[in-house]
Structures are given as C-alpha cells and as structure tokens.
PDB file of N, CA and C in Angstrom:
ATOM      1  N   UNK A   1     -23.839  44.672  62.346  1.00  0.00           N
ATOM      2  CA  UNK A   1     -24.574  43.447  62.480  1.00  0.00           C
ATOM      3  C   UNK A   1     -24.803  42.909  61.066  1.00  0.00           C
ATOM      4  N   UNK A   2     -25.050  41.494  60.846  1.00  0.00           N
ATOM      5  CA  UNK A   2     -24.709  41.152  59.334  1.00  0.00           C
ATOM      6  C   UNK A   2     -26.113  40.369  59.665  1.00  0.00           C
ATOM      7  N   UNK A   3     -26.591  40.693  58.134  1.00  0.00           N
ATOM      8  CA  UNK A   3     -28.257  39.913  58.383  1.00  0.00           C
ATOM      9  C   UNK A   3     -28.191  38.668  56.831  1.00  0.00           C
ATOM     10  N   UNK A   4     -28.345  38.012  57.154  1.00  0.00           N
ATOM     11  CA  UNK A   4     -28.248  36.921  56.260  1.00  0.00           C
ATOM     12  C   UNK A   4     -29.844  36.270  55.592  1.00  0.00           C
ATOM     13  N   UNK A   5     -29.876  36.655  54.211  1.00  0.00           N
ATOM     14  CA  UNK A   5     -31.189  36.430  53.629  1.00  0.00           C
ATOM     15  C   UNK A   5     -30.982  34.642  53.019  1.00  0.00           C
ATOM     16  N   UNK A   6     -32.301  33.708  53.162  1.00  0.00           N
ATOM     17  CA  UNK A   6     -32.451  33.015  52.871  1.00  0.00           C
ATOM     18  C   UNK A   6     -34.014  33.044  51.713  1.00  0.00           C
ATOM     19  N   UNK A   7     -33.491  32.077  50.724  1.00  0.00           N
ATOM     20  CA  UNK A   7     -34.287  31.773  50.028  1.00  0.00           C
ATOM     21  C   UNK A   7     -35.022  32.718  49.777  1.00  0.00           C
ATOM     22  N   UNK A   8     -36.953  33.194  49.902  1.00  0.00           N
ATOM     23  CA  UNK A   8     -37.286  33.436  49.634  1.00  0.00           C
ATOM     24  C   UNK A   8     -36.812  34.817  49.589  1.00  0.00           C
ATOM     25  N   UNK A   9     -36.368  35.023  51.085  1.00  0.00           N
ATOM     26  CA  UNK A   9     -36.174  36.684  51.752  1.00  0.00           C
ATOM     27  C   UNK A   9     -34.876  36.937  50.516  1.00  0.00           C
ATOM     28  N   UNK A  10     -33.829  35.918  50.262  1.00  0.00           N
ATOM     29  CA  UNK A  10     -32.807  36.460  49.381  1.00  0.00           C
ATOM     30  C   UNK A  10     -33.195  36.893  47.996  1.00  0.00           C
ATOM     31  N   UNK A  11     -34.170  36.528  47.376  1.00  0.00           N
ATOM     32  CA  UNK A  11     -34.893  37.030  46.267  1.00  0.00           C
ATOM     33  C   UNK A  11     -35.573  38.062  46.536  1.00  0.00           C
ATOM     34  N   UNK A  12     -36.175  38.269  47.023  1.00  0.00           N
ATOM     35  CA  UNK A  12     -36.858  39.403  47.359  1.00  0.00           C
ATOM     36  C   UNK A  12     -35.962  41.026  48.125  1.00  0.00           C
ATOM     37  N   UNK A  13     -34.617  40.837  48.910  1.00  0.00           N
ATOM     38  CA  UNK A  13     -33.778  41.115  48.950  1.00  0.00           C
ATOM     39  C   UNK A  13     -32.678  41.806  47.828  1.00  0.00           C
ATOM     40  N   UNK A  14     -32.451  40.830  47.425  1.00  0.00           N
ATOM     41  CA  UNK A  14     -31.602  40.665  45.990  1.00  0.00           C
ATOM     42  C   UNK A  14     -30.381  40.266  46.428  1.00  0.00           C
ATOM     43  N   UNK A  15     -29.878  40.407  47.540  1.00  0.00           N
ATOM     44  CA  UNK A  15     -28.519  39.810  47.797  1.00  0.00           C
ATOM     45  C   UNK A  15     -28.527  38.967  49.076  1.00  0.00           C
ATOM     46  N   UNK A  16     -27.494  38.104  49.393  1.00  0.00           N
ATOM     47  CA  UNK A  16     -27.376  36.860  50.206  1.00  0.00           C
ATOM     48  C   UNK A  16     -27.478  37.367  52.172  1.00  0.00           C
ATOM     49  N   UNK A  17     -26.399  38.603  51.946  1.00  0.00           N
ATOM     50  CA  UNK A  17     -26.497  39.094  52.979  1.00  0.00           C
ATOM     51  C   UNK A  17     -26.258  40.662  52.981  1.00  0.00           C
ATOM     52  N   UNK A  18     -25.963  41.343  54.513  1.00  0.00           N
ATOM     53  CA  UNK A  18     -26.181  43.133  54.174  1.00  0.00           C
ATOM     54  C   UNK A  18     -25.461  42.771  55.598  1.00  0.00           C
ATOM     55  N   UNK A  19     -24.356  44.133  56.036  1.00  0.00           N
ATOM     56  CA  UNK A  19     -24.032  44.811  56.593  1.00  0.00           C
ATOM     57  C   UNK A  19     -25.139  45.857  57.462  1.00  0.00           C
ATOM     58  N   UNK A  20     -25.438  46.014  58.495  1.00  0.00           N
ATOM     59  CA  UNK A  20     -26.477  46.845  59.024  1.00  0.00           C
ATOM     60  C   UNK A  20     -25.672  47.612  60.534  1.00  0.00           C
ATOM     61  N   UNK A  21     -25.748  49.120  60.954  1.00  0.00           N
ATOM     62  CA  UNK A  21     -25.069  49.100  61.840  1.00  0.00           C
ATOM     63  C   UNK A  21     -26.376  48.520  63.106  1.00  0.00           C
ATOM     64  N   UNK A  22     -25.862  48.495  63.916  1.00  0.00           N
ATOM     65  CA  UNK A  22     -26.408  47.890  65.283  1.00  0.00           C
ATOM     66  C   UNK A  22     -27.180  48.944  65.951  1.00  0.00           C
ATOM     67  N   UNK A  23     -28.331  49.647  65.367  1.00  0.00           N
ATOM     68  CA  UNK A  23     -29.065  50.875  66.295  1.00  0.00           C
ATOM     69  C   UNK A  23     -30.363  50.556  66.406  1.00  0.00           C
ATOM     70  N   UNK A  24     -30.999  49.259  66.430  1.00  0.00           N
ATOM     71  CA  UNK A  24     -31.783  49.084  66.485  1.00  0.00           C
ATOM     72  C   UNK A  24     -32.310  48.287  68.014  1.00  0.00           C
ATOM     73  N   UNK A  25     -33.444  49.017  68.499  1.00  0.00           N
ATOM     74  CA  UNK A  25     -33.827  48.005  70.004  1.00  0.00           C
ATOM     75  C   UNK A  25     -34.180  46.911  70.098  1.00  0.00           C
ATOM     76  N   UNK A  26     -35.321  46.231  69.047  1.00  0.00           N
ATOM     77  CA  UNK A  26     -35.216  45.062  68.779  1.00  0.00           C
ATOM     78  C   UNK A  26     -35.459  44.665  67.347  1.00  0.00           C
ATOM     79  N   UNK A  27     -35.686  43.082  66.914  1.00  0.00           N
ATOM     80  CA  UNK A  27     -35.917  42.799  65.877  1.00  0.00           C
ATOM     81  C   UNK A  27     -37.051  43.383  65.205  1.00  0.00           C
ATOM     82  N   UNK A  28     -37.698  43.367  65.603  1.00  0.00           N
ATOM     83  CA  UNK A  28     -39.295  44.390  65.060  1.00  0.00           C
ATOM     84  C   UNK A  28     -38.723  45.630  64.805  1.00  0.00           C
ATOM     85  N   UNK A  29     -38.178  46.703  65.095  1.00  0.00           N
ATOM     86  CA  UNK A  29     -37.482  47.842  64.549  1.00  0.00           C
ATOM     87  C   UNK A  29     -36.654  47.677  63.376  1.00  0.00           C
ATOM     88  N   UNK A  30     -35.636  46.330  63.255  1.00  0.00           N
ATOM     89  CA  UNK A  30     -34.874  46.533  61.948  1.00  0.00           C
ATOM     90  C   UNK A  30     -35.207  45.890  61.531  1.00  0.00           C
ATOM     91  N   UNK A  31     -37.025  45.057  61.301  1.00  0.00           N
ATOM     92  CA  UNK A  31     -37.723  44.403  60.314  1.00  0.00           C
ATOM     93  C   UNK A  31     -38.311  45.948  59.554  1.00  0.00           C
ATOM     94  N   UNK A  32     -38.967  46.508  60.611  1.00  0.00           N
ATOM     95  CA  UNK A  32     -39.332  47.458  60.142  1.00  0.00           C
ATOM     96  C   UNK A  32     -38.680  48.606  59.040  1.00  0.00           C
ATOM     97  N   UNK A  33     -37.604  49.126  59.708  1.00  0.00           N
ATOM     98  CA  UNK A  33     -36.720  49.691  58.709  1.00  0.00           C
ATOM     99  C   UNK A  33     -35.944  48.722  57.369  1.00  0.00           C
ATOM    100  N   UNK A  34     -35.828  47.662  57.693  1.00  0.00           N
ATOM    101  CA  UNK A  34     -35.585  47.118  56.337  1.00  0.00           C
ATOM    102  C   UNK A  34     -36.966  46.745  55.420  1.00  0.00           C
ATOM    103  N   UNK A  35     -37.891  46.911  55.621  1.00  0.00           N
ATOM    104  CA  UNK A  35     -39.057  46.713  54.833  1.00  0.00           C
ATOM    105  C   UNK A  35     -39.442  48.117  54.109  1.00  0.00           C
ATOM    106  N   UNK A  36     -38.835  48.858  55.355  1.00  0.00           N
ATOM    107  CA  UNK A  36     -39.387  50.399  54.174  1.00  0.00           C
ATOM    108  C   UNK A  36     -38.389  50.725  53.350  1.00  0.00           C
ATOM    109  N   UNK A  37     -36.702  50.309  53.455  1.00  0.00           N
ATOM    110  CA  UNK A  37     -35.845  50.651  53.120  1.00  0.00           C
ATOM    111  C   UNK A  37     -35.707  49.933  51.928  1.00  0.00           C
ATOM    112  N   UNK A  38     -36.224  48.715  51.414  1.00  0.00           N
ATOM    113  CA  UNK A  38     -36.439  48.488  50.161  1.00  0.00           C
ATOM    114  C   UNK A  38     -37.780  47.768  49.561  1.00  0.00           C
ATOM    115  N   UNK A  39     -38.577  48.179  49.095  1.00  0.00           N
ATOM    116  CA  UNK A  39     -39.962  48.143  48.757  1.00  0.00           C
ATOM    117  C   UNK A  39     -40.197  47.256  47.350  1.00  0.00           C
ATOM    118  N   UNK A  40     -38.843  47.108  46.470  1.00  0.00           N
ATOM    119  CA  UNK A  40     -39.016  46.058  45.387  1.00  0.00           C
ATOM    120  C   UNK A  40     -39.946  44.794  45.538  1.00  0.00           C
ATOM    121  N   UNK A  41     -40.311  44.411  44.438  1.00  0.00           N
ATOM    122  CA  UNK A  41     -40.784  43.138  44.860  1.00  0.00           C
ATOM    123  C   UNK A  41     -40.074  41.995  44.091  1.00  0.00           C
ATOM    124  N   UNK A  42     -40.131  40.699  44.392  1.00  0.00           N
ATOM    125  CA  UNK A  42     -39.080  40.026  43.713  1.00  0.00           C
ATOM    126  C   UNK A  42     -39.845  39.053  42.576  1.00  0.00           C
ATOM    127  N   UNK A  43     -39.440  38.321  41.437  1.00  0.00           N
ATOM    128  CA  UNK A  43     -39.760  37.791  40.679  1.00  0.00           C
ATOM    129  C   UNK A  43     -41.117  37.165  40.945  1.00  0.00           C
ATOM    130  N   UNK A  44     -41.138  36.717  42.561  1.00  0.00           N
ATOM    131  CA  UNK A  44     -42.562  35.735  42.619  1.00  0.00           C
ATOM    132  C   UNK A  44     -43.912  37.144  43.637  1.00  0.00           C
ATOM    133  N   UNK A  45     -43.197  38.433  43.129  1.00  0.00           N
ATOM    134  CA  UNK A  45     -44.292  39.905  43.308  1.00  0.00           C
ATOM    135  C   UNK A  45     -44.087  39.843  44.693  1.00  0.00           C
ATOM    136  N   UNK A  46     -43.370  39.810  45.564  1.00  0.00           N
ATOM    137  CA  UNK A  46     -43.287  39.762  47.231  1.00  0.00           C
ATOM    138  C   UNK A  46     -42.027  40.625  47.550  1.00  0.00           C
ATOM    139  N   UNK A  47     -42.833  42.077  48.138  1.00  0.00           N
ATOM    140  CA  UNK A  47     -41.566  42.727  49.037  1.00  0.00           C
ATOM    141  C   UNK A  47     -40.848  42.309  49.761  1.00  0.00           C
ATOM    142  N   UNK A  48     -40.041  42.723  50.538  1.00  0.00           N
ATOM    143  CA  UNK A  48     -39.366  42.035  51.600  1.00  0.00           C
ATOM    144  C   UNK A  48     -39.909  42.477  53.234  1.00  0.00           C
ATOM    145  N   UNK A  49     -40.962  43.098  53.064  1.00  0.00           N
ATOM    146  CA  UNK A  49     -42.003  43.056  54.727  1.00  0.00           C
ATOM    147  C   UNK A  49     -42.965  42.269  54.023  1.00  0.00           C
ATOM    148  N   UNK A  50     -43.433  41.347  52.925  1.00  0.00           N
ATOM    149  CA  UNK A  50     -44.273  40.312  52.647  1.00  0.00           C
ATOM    150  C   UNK A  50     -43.418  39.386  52.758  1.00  0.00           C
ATOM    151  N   UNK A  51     -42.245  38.818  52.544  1.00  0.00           N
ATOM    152  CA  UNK A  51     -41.374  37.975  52.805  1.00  0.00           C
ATOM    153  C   UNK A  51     -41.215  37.381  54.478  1.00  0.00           C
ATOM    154  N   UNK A  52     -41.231  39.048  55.250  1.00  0.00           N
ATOM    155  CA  UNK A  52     -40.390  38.602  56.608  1.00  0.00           C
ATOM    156  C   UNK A  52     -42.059  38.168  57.237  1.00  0.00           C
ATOM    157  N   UNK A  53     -43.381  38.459  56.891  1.00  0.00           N
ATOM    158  CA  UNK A  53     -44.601  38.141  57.721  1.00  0.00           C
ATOM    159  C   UNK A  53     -44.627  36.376  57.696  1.00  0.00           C
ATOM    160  N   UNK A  54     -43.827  36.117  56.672  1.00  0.00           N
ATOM    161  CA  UNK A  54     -43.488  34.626  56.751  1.00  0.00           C
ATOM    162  C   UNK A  54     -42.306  33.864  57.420  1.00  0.00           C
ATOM    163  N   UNK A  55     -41.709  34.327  57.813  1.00  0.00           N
ATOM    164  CA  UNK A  55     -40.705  33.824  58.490  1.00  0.00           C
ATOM    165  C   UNK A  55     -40.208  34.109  59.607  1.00  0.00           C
ATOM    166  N   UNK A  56     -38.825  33.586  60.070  1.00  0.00           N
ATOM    167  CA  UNK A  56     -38.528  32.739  61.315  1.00  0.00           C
ATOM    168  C   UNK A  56     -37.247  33.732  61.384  1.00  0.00           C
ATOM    169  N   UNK A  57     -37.055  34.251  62.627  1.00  0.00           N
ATOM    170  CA  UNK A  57     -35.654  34.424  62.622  1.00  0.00           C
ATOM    171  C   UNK A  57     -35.032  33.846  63.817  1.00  0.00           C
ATOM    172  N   UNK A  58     -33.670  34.125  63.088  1.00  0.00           N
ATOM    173  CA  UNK A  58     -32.542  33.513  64.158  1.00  0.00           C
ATOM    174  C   UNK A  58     -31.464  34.945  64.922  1.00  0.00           C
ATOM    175  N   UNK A  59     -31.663  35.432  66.257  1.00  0.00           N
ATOM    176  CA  UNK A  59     -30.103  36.026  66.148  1.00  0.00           C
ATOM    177  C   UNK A  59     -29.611  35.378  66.996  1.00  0.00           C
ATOM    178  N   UNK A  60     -27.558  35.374  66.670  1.00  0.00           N
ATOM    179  CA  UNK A  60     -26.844  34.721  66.881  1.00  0.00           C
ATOM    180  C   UNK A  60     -27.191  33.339  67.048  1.00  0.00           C
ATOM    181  N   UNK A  61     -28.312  32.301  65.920  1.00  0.00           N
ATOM    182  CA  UNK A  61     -27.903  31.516  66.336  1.00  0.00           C
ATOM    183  C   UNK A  61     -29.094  30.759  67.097  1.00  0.00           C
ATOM    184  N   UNK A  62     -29.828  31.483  67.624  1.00  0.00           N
ATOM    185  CA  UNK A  62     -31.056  31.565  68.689  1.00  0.00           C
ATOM    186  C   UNK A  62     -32.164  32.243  67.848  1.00  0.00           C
ATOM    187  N   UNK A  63     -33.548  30.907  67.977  1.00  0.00           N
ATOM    188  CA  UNK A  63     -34.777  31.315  67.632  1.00  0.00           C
ATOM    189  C   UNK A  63     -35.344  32.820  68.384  1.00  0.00           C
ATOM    190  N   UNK A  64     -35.639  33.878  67.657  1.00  0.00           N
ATOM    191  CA  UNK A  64     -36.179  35.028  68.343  1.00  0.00           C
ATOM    192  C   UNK A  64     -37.443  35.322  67.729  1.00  0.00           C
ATOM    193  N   UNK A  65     -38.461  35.578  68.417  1.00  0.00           N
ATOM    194  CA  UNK A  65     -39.724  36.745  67.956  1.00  0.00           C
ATOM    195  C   UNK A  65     -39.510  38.039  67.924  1.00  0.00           C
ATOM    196  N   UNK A  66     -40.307  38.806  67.068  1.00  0.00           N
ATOM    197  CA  UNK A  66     -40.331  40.137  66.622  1.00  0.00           C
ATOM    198  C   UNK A  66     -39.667  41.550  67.988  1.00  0.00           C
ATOM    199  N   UNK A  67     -40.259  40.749  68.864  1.00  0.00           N
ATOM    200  CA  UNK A  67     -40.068  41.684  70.532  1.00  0.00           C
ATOM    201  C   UNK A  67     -38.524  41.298  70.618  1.00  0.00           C
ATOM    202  N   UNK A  68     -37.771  40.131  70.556  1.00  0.00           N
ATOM    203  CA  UNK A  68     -36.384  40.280  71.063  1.00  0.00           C
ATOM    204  C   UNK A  68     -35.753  41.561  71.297  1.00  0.00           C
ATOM    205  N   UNK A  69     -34.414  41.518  71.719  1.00  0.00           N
ATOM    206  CA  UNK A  69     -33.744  42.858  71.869  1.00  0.00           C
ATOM    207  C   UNK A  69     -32.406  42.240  71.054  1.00  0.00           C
ATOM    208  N   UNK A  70     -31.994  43.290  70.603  1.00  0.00           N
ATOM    209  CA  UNK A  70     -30.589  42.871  69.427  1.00  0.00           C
ATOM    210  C   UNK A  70     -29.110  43.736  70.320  1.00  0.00           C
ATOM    211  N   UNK A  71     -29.622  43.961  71.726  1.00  0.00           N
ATOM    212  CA  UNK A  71     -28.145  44.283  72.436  1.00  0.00           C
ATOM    213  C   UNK A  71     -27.328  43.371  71.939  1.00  0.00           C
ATOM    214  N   UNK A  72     -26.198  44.297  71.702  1.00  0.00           N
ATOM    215  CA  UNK A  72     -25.099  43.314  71.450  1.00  0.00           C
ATOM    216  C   UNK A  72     -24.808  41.568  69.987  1.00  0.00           C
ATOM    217  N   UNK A  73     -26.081  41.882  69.648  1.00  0.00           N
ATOM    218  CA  UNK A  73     -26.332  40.975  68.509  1.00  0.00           C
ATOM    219  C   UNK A  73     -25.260  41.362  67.673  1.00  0.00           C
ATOM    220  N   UNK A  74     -24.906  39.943  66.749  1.00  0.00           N
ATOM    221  CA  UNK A  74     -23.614  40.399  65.794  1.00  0.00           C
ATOM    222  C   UNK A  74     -24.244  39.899  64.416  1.00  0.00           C
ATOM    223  N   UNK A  75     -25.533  38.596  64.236  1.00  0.00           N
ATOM    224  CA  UNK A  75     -25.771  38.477  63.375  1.00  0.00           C
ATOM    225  C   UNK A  75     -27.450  37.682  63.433  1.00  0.00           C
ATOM    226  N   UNK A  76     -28.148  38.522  62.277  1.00  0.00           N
ATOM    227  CA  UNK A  76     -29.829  37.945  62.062  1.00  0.00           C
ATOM    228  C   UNK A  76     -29.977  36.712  61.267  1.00  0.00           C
ATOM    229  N   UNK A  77     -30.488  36.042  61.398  1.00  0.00           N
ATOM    230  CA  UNK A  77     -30.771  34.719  59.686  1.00  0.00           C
ATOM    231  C   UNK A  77     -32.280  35.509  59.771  1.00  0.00           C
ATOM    232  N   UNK A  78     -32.666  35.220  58.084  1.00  0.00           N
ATOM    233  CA  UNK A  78     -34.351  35.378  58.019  1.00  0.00           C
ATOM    234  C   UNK A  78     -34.391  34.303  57.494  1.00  0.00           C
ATOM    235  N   UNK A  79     -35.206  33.563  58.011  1.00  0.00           N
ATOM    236  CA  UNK A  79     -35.206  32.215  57.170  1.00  0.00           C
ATOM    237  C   UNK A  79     -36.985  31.884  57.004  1.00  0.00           C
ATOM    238  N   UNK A  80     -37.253  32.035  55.610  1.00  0.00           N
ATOM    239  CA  UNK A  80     -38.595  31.940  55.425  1.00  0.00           C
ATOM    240  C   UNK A  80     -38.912  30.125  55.347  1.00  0.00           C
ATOM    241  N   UNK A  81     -40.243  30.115  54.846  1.00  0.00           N
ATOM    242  CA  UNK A  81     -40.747  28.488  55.126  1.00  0.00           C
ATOM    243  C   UNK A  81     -39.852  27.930  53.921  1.00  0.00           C
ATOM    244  N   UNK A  82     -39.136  27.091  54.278  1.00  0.00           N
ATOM    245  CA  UNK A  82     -38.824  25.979  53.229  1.00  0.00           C
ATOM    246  C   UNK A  82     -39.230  24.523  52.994  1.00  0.00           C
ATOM    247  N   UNK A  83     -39.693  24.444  51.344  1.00  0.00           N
ATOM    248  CA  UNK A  83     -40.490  23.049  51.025  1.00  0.00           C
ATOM    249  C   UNK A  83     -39.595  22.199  51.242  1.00  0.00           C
ATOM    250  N   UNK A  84     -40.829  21.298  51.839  1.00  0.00           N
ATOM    251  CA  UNK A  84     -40.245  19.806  52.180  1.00  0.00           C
ATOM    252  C   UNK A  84     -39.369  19.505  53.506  1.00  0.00           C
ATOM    253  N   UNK A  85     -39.497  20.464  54.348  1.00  0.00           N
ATOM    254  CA  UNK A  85     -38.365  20.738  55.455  1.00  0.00           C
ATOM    255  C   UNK A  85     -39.241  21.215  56.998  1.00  0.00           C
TER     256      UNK A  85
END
C-alpha cells in the first residue's frame, strides 16, 4: 500500500511517499504504527502522530475516518490543513 505525505505530514515525514505492506485493519492501526515508527519532529517541532491529529485522509481516493477498514486498499493521502484552501 503506498501512503502519500502532503505538506505538513511530508516534512514531518521527511519523504513524499512510503511503501507500507497491507497488514493493517484499519486506518487508525497504520496511523498508529506509523506514529511510533518514526518519532522525529520536523523543522516546525511536530512528529508525525502531531501532524496526522490534524488531518484528513483519503484511501483510494475516498474521504475516510480513523475507523475505516483498508481491505484491499492500494493507496492513503494524509493531507493536513492547507492555507488559503
């Protein structure tokens, strides 16, 4: 499953997107494991589980909350608040 960081989440991240295998039940599980799995904080002091308490995701495409289920999902957006938008 390919998770695609925006803006804030990509700074805080450090890269645009990540490869992830698909073992997770829903989005709340591989928020979870990606928040413990890298704990940096990015230039503006924000981990990336302070990043995702702000934002929106998409899988495949489709607005989801934390409860979704990622059966069969092929790809996440995190897309935090963007100014002016």
């Amino acid at each position: 499953m390919d998770i695609h960081y925006f803006a804030a989440a990509r700074a805080a991240r450090g890269v645009p997107q990540e490869t992830v295998e698909n073992s997770y039940n829903t989005l709340a599980d591989l928020l979870q494991h990606l928040s413990a799995a890298h704990t940096d904080t990015s230039a503006a002091g924000m981990t990336l589980g302070e990043v995702f308490d702000r934002c929106t995701f998409l899988i495949d495409g489709h607005s989801a909350q934390p409860t979704a289920s990622l059966a069969d999902a092929t790809r996440v957006d995190v897309l935090p608040p963007f100014a002016g938008g």
